[in-house]
Every structure is written in structure tokens, then in C-alpha cells.
C-alpha atoms as a PDB file:
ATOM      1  CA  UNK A   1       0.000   0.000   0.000  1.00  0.00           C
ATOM      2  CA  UNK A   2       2.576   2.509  -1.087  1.00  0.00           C
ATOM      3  CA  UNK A   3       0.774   4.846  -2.928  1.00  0.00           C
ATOM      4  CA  UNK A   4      -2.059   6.985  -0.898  1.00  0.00           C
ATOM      5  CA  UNK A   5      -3.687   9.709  -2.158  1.00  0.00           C
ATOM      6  CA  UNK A   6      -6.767   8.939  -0.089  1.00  0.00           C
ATOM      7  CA  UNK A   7      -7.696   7.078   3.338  1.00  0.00           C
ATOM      8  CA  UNK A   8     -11.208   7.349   4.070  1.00  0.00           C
ATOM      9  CA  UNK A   9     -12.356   6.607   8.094  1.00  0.00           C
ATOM     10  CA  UNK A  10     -15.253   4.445   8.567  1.00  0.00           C
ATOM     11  CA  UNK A  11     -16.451   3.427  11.929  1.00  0.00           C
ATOM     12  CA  UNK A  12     -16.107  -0.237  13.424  1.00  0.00           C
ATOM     13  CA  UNK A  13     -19.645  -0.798  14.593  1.00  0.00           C
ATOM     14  CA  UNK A  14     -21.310  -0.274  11.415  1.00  0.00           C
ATOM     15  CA  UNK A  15     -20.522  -2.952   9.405  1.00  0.00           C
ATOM     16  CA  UNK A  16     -23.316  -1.935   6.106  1.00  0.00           C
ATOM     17  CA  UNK A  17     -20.686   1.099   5.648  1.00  0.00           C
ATOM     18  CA  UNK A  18     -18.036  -1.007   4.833  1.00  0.00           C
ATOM     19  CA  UNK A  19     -18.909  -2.402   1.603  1.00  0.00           C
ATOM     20  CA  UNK A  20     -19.552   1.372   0.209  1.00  0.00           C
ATOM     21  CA  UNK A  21     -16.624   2.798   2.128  1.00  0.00           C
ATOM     22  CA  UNK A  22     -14.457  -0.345  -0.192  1.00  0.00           C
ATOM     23  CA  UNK A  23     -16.322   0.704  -3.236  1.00  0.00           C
ATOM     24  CA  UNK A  24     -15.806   4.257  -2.782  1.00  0.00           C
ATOM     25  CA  UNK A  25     -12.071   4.800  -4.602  1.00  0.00           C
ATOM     26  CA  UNK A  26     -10.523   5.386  -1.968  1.00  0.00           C
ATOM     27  CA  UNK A  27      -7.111   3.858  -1.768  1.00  0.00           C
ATOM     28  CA  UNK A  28      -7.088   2.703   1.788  1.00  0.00           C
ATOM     29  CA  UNK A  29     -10.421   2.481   4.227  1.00  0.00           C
ATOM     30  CA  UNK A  30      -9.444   3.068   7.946  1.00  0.00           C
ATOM     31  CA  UNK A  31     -11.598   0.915  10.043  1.00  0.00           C
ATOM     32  CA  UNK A  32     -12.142   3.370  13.313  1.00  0.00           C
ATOM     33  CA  UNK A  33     -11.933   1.448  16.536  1.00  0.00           C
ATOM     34  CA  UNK A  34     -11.312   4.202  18.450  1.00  0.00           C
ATOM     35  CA  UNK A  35     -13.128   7.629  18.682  1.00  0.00           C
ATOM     36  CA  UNK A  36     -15.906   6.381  16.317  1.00  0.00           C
ATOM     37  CA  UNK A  37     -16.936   3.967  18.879  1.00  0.00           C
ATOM     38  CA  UNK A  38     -18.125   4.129  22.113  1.00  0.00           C
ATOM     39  CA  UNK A  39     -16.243   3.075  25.368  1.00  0.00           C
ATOM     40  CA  UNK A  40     -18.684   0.836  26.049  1.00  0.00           C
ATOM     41  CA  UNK A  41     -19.384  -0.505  22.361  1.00  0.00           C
ATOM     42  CA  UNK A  42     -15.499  -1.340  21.587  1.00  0.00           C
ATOM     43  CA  UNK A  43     -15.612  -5.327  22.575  1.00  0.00           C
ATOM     44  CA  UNK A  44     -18.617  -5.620  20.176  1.00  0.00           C
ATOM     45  CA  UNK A  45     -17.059  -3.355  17.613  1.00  0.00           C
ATOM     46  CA  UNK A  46     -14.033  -5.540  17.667  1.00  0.00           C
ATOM     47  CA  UNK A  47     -15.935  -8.647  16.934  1.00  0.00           C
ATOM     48  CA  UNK A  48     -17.724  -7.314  14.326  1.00  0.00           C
ATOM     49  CA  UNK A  49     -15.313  -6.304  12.237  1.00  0.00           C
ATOM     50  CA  UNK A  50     -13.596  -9.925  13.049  1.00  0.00           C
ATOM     51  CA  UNK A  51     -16.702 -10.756  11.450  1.00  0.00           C
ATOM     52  CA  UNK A  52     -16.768  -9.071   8.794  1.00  0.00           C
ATOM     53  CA  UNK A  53     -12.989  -9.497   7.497  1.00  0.00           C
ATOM     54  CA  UNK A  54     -13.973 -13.546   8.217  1.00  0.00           C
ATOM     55  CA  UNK A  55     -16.980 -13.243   5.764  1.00  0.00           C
ATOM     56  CA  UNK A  56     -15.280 -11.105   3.236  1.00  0.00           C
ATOM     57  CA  UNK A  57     -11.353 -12.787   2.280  1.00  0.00           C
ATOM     58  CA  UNK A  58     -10.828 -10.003  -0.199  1.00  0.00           C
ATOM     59  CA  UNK A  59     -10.970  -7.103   1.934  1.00  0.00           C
ATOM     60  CA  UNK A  60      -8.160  -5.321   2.972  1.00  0.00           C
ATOM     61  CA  UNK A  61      -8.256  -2.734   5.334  1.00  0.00           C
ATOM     62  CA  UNK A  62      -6.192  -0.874   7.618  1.00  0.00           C
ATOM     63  CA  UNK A  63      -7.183  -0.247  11.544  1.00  0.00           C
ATOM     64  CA  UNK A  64      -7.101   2.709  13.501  1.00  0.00           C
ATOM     65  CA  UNK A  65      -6.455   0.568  17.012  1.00  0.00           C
ATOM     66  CA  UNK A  66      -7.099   2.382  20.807  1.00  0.00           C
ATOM     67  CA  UNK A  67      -4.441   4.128  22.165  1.00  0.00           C
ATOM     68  CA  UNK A  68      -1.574   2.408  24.146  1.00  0.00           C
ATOM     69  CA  UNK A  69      -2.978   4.019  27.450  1.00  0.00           C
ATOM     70  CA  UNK A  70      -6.032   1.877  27.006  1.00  0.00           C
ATOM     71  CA  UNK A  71      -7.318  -1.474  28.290  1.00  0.00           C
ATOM     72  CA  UNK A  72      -8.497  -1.913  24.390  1.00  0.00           C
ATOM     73  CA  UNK A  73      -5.311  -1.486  23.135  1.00  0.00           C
ATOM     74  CA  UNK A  74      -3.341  -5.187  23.349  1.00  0.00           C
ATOM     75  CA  UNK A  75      -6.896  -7.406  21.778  1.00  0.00           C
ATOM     76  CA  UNK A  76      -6.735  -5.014  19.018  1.00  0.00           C
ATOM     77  CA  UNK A  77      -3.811  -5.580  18.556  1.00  0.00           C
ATOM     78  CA  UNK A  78      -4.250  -9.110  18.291  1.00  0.00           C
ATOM     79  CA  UNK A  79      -7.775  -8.649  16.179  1.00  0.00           C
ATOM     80  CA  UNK A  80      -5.001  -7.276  13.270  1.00  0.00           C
ATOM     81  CA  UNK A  81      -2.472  -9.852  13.711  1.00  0.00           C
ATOM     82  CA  UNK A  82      -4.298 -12.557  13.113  1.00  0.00           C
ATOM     83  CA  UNK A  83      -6.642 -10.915  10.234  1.00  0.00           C
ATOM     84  CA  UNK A  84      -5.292 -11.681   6.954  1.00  0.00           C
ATOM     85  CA  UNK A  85      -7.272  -8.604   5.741  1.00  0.00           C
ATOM     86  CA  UNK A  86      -5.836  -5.913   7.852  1.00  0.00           C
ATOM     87  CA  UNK A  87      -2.841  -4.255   5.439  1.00  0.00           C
ATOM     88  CA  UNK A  88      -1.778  -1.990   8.197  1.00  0.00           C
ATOM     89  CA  UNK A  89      -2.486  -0.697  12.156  1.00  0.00           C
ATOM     90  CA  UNK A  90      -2.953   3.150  12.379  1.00  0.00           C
ATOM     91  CA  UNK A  91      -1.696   4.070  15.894  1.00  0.00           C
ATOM     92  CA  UNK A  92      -3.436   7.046  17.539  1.00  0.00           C
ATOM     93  CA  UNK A  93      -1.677   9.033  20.050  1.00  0.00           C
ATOM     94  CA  UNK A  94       1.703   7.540  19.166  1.00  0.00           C
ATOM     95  CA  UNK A  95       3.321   9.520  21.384  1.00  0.00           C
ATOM     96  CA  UNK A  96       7.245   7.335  21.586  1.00  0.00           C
ATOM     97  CA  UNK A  97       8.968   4.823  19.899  1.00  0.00           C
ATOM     98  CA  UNK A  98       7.715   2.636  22.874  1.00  0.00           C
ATOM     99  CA  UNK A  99       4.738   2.365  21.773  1.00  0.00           C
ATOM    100  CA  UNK A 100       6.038   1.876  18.291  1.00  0.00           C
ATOM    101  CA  UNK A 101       7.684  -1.340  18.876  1.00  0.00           C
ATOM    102  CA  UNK A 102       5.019  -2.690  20.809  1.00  0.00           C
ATOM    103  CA  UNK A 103       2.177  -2.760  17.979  1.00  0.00           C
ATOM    104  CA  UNK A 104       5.244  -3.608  15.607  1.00  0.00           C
ATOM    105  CA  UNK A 105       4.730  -7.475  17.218  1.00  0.00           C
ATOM    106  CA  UNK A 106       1.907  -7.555  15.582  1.00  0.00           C
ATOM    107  CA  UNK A 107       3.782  -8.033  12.029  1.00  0.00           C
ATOM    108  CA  UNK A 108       2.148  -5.184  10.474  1.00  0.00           C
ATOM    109  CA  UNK A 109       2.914  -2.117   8.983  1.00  0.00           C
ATOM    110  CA  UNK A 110       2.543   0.917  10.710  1.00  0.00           C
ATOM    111  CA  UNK A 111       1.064   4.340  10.800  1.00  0.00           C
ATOM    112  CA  UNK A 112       1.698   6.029  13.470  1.00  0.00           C
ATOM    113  CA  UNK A 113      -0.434   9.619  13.795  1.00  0.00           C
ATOM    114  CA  UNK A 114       1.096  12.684  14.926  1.00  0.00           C
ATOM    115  CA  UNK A 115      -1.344  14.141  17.008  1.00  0.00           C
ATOM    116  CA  UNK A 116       0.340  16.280  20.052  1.00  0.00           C
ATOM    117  CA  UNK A 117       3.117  17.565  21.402  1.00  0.00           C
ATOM    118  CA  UNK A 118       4.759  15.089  22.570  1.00  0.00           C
ATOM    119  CA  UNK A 119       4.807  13.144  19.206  1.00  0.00           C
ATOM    120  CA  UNK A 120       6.103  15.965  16.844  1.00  0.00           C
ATOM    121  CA  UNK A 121       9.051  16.039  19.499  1.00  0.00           C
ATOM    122  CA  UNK A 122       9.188  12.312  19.358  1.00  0.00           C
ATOM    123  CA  UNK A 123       9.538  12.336  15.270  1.00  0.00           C
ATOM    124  CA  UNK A 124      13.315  11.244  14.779  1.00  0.00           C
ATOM    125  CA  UNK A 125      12.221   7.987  16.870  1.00  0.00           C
ATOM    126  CA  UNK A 126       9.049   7.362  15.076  1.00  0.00           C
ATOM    127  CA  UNK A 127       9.908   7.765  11.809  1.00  0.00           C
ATOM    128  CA  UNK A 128      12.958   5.469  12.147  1.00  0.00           C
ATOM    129  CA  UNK A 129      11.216   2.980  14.425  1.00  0.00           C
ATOM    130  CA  UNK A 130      10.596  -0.794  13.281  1.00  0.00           C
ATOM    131  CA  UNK A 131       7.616  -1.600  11.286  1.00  0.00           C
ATOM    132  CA  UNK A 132       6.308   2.100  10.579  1.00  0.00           C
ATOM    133  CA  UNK A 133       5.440   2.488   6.962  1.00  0.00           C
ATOM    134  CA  UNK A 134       3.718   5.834   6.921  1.00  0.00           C
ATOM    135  CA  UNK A 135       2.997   8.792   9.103  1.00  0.00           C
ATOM    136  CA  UNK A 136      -0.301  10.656   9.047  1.00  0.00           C
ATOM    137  CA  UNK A 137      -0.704  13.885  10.608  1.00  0.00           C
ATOM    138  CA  UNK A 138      -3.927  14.348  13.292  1.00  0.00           C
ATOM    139  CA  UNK A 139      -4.722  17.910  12.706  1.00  0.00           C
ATOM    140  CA  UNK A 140      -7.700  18.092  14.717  1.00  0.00           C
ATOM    141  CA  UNK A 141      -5.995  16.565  17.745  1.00  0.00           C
ATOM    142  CA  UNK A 142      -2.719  18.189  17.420  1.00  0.00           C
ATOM    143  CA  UNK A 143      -4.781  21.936  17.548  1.00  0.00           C
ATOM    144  CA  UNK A 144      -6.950  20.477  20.574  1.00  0.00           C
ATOM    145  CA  UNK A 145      -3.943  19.499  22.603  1.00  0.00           C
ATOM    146  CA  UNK A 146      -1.896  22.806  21.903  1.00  0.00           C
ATOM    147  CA  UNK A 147      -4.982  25.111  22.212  1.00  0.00           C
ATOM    148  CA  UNK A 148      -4.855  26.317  18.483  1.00  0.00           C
ATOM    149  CA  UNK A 149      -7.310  28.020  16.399  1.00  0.00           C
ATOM    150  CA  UNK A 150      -7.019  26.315  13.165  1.00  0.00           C
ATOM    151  CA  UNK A 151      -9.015  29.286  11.201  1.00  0.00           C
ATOM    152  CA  UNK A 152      -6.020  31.938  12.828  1.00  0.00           C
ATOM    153  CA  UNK A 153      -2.880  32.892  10.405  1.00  0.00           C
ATOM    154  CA  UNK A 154      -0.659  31.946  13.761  1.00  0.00           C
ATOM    155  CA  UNK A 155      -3.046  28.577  14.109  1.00  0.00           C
ATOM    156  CA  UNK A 156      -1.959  27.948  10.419  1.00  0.00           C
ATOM    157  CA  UNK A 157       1.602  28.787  10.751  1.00  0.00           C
ATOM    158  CA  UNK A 158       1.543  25.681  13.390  1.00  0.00           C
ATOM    159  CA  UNK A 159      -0.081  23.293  11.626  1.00  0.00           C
ATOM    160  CA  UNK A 160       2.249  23.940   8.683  1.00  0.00           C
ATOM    161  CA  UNK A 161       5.448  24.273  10.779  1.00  0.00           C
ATOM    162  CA  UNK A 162       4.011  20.108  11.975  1.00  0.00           C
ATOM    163  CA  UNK A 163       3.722  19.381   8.489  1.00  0.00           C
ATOM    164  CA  UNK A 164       7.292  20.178   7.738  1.00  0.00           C
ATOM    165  CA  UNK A 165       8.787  18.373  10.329  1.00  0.00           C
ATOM    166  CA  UNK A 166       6.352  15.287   9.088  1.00  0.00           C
ATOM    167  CA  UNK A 167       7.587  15.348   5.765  1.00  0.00           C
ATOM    168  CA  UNK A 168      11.465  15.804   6.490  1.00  0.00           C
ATOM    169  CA  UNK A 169      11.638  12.936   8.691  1.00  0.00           C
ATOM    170  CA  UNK A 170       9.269  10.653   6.402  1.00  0.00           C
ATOM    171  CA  UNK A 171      11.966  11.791   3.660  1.00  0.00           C
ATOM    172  CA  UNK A 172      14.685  10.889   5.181  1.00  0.00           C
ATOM    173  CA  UNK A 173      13.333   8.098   7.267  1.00  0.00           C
ATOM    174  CA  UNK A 174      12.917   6.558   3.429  1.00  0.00           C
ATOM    175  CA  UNK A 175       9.144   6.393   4.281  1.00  0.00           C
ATOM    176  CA  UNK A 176       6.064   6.615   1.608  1.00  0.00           C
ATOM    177  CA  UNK A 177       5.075  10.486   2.129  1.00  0.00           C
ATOM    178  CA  UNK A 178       2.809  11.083   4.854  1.00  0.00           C
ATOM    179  CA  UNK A 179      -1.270  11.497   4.686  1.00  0.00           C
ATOM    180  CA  UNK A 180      -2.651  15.043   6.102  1.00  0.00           C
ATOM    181  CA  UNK A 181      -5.641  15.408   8.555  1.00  0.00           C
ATOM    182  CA  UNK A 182      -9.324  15.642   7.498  1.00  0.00           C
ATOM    183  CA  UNK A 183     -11.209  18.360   6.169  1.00  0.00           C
ATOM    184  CA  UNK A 184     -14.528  18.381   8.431  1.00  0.00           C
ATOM    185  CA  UNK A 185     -16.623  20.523   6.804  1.00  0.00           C
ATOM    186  CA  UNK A 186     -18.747  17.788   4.454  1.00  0.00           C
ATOM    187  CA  UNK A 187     -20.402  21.100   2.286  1.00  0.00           C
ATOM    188  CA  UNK A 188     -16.895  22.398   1.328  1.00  0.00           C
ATOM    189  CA  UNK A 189     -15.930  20.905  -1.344  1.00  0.00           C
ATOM    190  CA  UNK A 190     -14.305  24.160  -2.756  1.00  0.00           C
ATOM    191  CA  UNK A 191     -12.578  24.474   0.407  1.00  0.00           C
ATOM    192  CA  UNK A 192     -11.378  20.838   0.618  1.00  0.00           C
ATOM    193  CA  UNK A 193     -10.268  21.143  -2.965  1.00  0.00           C
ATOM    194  CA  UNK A 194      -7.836  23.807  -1.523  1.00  0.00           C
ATOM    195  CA  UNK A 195      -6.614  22.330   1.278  1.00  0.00           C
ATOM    196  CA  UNK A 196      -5.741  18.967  -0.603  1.00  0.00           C
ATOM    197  CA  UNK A 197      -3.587  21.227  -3.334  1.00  0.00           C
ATOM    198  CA  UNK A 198      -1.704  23.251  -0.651  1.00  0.00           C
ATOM    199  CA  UNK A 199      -1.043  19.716   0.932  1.00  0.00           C
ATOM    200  CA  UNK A 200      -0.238  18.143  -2.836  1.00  0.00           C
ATOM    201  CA  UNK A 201       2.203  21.213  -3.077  1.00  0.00           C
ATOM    202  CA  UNK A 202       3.843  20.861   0.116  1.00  0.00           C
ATOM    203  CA  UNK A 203       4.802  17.007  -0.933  1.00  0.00           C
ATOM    204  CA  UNK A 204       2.046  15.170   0.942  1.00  0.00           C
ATOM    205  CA  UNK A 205       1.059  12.275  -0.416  1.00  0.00           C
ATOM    206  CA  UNK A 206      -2.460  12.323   0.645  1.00  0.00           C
ATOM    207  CA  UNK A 207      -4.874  13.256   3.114  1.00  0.00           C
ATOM    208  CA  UNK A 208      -7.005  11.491   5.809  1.00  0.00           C
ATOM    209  CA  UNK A 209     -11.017  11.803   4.765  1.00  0.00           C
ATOM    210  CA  UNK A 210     -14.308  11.256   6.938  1.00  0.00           C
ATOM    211  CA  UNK A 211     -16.918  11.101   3.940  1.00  0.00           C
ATOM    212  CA  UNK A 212     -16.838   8.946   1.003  1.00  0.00           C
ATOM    213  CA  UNK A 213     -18.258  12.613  -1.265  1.00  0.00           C
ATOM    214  CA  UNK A 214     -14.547  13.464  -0.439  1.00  0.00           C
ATOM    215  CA  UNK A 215     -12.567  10.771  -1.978  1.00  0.00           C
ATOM    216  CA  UNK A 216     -12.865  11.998  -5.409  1.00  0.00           C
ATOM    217  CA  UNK A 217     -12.006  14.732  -4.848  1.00  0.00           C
ATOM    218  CA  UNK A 218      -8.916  14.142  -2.795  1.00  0.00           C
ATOM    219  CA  UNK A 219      -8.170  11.559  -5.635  1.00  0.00           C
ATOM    220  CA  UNK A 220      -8.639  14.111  -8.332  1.00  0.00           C
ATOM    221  CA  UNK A 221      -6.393  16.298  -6.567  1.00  0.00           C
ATOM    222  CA  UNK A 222      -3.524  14.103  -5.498  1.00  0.00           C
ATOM    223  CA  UNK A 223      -3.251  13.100  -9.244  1.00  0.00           C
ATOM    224  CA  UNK A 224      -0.888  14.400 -12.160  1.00  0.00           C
ATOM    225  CA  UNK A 225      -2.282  17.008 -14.093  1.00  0.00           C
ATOM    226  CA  UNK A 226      -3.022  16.675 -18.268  1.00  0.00           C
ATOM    227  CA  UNK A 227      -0.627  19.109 -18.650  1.00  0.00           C
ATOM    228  CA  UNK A 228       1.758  17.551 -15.530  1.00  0.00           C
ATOM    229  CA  UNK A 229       1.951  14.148 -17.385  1.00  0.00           C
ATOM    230  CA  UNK A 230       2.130  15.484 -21.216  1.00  0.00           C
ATOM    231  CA  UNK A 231       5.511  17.128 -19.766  1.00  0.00           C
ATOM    232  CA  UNK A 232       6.603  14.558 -17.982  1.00  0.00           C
ATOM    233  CA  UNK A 233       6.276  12.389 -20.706  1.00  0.00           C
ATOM    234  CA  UNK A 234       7.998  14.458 -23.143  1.00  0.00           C
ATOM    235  CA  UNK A 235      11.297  14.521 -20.583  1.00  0.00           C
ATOM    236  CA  UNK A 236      11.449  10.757 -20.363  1.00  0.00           C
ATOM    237  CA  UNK A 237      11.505  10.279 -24.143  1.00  0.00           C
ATOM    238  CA  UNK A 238      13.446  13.202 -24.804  1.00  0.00           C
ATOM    239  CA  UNK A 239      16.083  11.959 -22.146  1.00  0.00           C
ATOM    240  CA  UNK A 240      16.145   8.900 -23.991  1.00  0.00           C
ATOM    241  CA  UNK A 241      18.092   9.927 -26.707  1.00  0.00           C
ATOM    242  CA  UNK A 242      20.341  12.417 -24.682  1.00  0.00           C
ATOM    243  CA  UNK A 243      23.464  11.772 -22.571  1.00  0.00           C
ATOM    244  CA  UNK A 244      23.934  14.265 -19.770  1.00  0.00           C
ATOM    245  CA  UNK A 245      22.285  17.673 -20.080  1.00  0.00           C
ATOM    246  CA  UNK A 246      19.910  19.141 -22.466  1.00  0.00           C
ATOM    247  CA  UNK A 247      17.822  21.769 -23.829  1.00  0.00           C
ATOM    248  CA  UNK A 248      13.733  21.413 -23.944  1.00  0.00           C
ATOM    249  CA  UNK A 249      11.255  24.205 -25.011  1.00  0.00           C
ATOM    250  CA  UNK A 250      14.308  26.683 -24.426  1.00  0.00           C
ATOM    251  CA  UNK A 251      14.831  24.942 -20.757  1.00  0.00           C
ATOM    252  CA  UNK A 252      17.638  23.087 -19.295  1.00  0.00           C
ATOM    253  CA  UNK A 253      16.711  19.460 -18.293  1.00  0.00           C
ATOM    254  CA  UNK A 254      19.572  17.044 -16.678  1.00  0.00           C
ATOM    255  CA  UNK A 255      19.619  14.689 -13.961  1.00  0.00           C
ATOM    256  CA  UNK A 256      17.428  16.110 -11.269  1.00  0.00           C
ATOM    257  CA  UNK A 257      14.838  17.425 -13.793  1.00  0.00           C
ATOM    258  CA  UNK A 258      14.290  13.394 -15.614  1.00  0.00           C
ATOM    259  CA  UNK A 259      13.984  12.386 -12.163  1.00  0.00           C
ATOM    260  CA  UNK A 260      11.074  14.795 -10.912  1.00  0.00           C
ATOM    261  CA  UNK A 261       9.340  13.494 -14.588  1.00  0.00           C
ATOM    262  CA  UNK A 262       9.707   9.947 -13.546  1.00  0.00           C
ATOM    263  CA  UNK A 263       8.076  10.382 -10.431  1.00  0.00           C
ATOM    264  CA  UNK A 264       5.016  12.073 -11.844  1.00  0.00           C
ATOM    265  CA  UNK A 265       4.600   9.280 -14.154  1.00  0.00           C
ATOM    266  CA  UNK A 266       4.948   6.762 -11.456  1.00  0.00           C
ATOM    267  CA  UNK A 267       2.365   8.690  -9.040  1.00  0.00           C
ATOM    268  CA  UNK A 268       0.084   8.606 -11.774  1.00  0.00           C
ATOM    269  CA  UNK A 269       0.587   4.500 -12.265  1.00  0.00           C
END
């Protein structure tokens, strides 16, 4: 599951969502076992998505497990590791590479989510710790625990400033580029169109969603332009025939260039 443009959240204790969250397009569905379910509905939830992966050997899903701090935490954990269908554990509140290693017994990739304090500061561990595959930012969280105002320039400036630090140490962590929060507001599809190119253009490689009317457009967004992959196709051939440097449409291409065309195409496969 390296490429994720979008990872759309759908709750553990409704089961009829599942088939249209898996039909939806969305690259990866997040099975919610935590803050979409109750405290006192989490045992059932648990089973029934046993259930469900049981009655349905094609799906593949990843989990968004309890936090460590939990009594829920350790039999989720061992719901994923013995579920054939569960591609990945997303761990809330991952807050040290502690808590890293223990879901990494479970044999499955990892996604931790950056959600406070504590975990941006706890990056260089996380990113480099066993079993993590992907980091994924919790935007929602992360302004809860530090008091921010989201809709505030300085509220902004921090989220971004997390952001930063998310993608240097996925980068040089050699991890797949890291998924942004959600976009809550379901009517603003203008809005979420925006947010998902500022995150596109800051090297994200996708973002989190909480309604299935979002996944195109998070798709849509996340992909190559026309006029992205006509370039980038033009390069590739172009470099074909070339040794070293160039000039195309009165522009220098060499190394660096081919390789930024090459990666458009491949996001695009």
C-alpha cells in the first residue's frame, strides 16, 4: 500500500458502511476502533469487524487501534495480527517509539499519527522505528492538545510548521510520504479542494477523509495534471536519446529534472 492519495475513516460498529466505504475509490479504508466507537461498544465493535474481514477474504483494510494508554489497546492488537485482511495498524496518540515497537509485534505495517506535542518532538524515533510504513498527521488533535485556532494565520503557521517536520523525517526516514488530517466541513468541497492542493504542493502524499463525497475529490487532486503528465512524458523520451544535459522548449533538463518526470509518471501509475 505505497501509494495513498486517499484514506477514508469508517467506523467499526457499522458494518453496512463497509462495503460502500471499499467501493468508494478510496485507496485505503481506515476501520475506526477508536473515537468512532463508544467506550462501552469497543468489545462488540471488535468482533464485528472480526466478522466481517472472516466473511469477506478479499478485503483489505487498515485499523485505527485504541491508544496504548487503554485497556483496548493489546486485543486489538491481536484482532489485526491474526486478520489476513488488515494491510496496516494506524496508531493514535503515538506519542514514543515505545509504543512503536510494541504494535510492531503484531507483524504489520505501521502508521503512526502525529497528534500532540509530545509526538512531533518524538519524530526522529518514530519515523525510524521498526515496522512504521507511513505517518499521518492528526490535525484536529494536534490543535486540541496545543490550544490552536485552526481558522487563525498563527493557528496555520503551526499546523504547517508540523507538516514540515512530518515530511522531512518521512523523507529521510525513506518512508512513503505522509497522509494530512481531514477536512470536516462535508459542504466544502471548494474548500477541501484547496486544502488537498496546498497539501499536494507541500509534498504530501495524501490526506485522511471522513466522507466517502470526499474521496474523489482528494483523488482528483492528489493526481498528475493533463498538462503535468504530457511534460513529464515528453522529458522521459526526450532523455532517452540524450546523454547528460539538455535543452527542452528553451529549458535546461539534466539529472534532477528526468527524475522529478519519472516520479510524476509513477504517481500517476
Amino acid at each position: 500500500m505505497r501509494g495513498v492519495r486517499s484514506a477514508l475513516f469508517v467506523p467499526a460498529d457499522r458494518p453496512e458502511r463497509l462495503p460502500k466505504a471499499l467501493a468508494s475509490g478510496a485507496d485505503a479504508v481506515i476501520v475506526d476502533l477508536e473515537d468512532a466507537v463508544q467506550d462501552g461498544a469497543k468489545e462488540a465493535a471488535r468482533q464485528t469487524l472480526a466478522g466481517f474481514l472472516e466473511a469477506h477474504a478479499g478485503a483489505c483494510v487498515v485499523v485505527r487501534v485504541n491508544a496504548a494508554d487503554t485497556s483496548y489497546f493489546d486485543d486489538d492488537l491481536a484482532l489485526c495480527a491474526r486478520s489476513p485482511g488488515v494491510a496496516a495498524i494506524m496508531l493514535p496518540k503515538a506519542d514514543s517509539a515505545a509504543v512503536v515497537a510494541h504494535a510492531a509485534a503484531s507483524g504489520k505495517p505501521l502508521w503512526p499519527l502525529v497528534e500532540s506535542a509530545r509526538a512531533v518532538l518524538a519524530l526522529p524515533e518514530l519515523a525510524r522505528a521498526e515496522g512504521v510504513a507511513r505517518l499521518a498527521f492528526g490535525s484536529v488533535d494536534f490543535a486540541l492538545d496545543l490550544g490552536l485556532d485552526a481558522a487563525t494565520p498563527a493557528g496555520r503557521a503551526m499546523l504547517d510548521d508540523v507538516r514540515h517536520r512530518l515530511l522531512l523525517h518521512a523523507r529521510a526516514a525513506g518512508l512513503a510520504a505522509p497522509l494530512d488530517g481531514v477536512h470536516l466541513r462535508l459542504d466544502d468541497i471548494a474548500g477541501l479542494r484547496a486544502e488537498a492542493a496546498r497539501a499536494r504542493g507541500a509534498g504530501m502524499g495524501g490526506m485522511l477523509c471522513v466522507h466517502p463525497l470526499q474521496v474523489p475529490v482528494v483523488n482528483e487532486t492528489f493526481q498528475p495534471s493533463g498538462e503535468d503528465l504530457q511534460w513529464a512524458r515528453r522529458v522521459v523520451q526526450a532523455a532517452s536519446g540524450e546523454r547528460g544535459a539538455f535543452k527542452l522548449d528553451g529549458r535546461m533538463v539534466d539529472a534532477p529534472v528526468i527524475r522529478r518526470a519519472r516520479a510524476i509518471l509513477d504517481r500517476a501509475d
